[in-house]
Protein backbone atom coordinates (compact mmCIF):
# COMPACT_ATOMS: atom_id res chain seq x y z
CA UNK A 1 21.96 88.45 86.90
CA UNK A 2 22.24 88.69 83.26
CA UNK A 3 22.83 84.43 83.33
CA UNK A 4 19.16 83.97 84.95
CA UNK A 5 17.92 86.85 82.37
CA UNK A 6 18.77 84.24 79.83
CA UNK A 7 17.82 81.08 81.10
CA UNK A 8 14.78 82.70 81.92
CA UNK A 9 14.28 84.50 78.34
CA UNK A 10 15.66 80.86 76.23
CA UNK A 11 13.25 78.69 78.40
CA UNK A 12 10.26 81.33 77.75
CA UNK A 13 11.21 81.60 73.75
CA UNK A 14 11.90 77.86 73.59
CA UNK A 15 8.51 76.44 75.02
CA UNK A 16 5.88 79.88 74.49
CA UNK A 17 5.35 79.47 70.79
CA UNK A 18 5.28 75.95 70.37
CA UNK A 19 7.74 76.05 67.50
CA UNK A 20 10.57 73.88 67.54
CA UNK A 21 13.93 75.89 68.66
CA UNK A 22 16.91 74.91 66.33
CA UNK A 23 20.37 76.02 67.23
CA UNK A 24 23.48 76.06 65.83
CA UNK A 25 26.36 73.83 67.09
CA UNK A 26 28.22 77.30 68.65
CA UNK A 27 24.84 78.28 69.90
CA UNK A 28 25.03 74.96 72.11
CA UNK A 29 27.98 75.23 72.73
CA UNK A 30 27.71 78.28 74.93
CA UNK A 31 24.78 77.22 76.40
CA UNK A 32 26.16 73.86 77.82
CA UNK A 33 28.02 75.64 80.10
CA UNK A 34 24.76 77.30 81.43
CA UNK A 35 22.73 74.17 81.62
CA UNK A 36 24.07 71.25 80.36
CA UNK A 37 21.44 68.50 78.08
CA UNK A 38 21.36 66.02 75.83
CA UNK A 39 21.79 67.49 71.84
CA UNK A 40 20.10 65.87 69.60
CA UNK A 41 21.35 66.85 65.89
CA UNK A 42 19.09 66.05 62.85
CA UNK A 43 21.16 65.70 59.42
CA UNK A 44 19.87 65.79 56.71
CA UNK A 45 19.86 67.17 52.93
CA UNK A 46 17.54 69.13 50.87
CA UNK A 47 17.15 66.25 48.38
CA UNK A 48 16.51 63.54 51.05
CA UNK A 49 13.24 62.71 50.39
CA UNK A 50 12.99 61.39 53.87
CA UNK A 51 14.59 64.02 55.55
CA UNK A 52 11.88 66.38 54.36
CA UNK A 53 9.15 64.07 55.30
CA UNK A 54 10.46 63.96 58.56
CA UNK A 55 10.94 67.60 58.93
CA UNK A 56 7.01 68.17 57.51
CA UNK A 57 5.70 65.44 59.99
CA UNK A 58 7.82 64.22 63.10
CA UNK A 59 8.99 67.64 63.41
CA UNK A 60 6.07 69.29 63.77
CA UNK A 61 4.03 67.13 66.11
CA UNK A 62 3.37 69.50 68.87
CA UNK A 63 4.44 66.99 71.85
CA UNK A 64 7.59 66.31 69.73
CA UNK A 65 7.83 69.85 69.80
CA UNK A 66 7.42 70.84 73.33
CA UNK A 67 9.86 67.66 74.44
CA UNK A 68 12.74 68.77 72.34
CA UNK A 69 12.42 72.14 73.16
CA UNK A 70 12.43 71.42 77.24
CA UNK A 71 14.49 68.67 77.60
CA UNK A 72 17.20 68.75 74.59
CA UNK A 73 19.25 71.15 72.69
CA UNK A 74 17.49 70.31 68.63
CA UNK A 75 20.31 71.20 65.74
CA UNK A 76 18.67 71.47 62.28
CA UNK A 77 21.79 70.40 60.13
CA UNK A 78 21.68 70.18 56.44
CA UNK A 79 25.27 67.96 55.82
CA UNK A 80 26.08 70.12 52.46
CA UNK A 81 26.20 73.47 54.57
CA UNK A 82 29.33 75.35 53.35
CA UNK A 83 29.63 77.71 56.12
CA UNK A 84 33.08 76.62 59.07
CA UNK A 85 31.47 75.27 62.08
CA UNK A 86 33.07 75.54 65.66
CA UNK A 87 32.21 73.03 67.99
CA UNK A 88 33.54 71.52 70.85
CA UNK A 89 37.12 72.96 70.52
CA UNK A 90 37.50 71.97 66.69
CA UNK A 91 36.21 73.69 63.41
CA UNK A 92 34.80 71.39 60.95
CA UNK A 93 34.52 72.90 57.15
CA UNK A 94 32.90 71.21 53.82
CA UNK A 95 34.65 68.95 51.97
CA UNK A 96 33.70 69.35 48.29
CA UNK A 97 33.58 66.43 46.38
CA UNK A 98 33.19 67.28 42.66
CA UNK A 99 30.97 70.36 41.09
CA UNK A 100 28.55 72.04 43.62
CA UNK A 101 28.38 68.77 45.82
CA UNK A 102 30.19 67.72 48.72
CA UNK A 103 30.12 66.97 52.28
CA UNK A 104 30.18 68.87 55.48
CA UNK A 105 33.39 67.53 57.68
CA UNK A 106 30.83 67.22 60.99
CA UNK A 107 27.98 65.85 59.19
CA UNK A 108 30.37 63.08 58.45
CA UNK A 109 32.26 62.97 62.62
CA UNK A 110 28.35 62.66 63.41
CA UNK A 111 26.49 60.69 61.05
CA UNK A 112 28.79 58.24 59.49
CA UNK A 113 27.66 54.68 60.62
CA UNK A 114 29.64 51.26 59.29
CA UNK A 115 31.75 53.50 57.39
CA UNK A 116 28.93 55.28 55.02
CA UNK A 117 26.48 58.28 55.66
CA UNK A 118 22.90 57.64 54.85
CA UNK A 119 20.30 60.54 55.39
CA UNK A 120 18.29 61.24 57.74
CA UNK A 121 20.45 60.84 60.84
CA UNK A 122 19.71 61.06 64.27
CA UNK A 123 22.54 61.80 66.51
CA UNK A 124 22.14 61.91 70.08
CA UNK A 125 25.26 63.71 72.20
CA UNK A 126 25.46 63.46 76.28
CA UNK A 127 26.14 66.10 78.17
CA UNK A 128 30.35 65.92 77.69
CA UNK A 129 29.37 66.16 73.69
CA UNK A 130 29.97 62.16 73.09
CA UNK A 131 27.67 60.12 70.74
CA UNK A 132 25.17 58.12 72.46
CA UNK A 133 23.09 57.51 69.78
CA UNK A 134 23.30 56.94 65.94
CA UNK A 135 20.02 56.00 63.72
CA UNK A 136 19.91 56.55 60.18
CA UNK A 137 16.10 56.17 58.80
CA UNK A 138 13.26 58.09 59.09
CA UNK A 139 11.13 58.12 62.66
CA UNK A 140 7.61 58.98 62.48
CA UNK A 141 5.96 60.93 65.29
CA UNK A 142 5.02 57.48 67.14
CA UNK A 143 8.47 55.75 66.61
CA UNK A 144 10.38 59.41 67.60
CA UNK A 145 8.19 59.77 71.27
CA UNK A 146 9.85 56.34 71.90
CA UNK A 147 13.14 56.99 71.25
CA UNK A 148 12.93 60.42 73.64
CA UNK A 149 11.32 58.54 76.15
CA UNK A 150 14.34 56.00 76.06
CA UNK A 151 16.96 59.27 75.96
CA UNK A 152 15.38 60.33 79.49
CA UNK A 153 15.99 56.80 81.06
């Protein structure tokens, strides 16, 4: 009973307001085993100029919106948090890298493509938490529908 009090109460909160739902990676983690989706993890960093541009446009396109929020699990991850993370049976933790700046250990498992990290990522996971999908540039709202659209194929 209290498992179809959630599902109910997530897919009400996730889809009534028409805000986008972030999570955190142990967030998701829990709720794969209730219903299991796609995540789709955006990393970025507060000084990516394209991240933010992204976040101010792509991000809140209503359709975007309601699409992530139905059919995907959406992780807002800024790749210098400091804070452990635990997800999918490991803990990842930031790796400084000289005075104040550095690099979060996941950020890098999830983002790093032909051996460098360039901001904004997309990472897509399946279902079993495996990378289906790596792009590294920003997506306007146009270019973004496209690449959902392909995810549901």
């Amino acid at each position: 009973m209290k498992k179809l009090f959630l599902i109910i109460f997530l897919a009400f909160t996730s889809t009534g307001f028409c805000q986008l739902k972030s999570r955190s990676f142990e967030e998701v983690d829990s709720l794969q085993h209730l219903q299991k989706k796609k995540i789709i993890v955006f990393i970025h960093t507060n000084w990516c100029q394209f991240c933010q541009r992204m976040k101010q446009t792509t991000f809140k396109n209503q359709e975007i919106i309601e699409k992530l929020n139905a059919d995907f699990y959406f992780i807002d991850f800024n790749a210098e948090e400091k804070r452990d993370i635990a997800f999918n049976n490991q803990t990842f933790k930031y790796k400084p890298s000289g005075n104040n700046v550095g690099v979060h250990e996941l950020a890098l498992q999830l983002g790093t493509m032909n051996n460098q990290i360039v901001y904004p990522v997309l990472c897509v996971l399946n279902e079993k938490r495996e990378i289906i999908l790596q792009y590294n540039n920003y997506l306007n709202p146009k270019d973004f529908k496209v690449v959902l659209e392909k995810l549901e194929e």
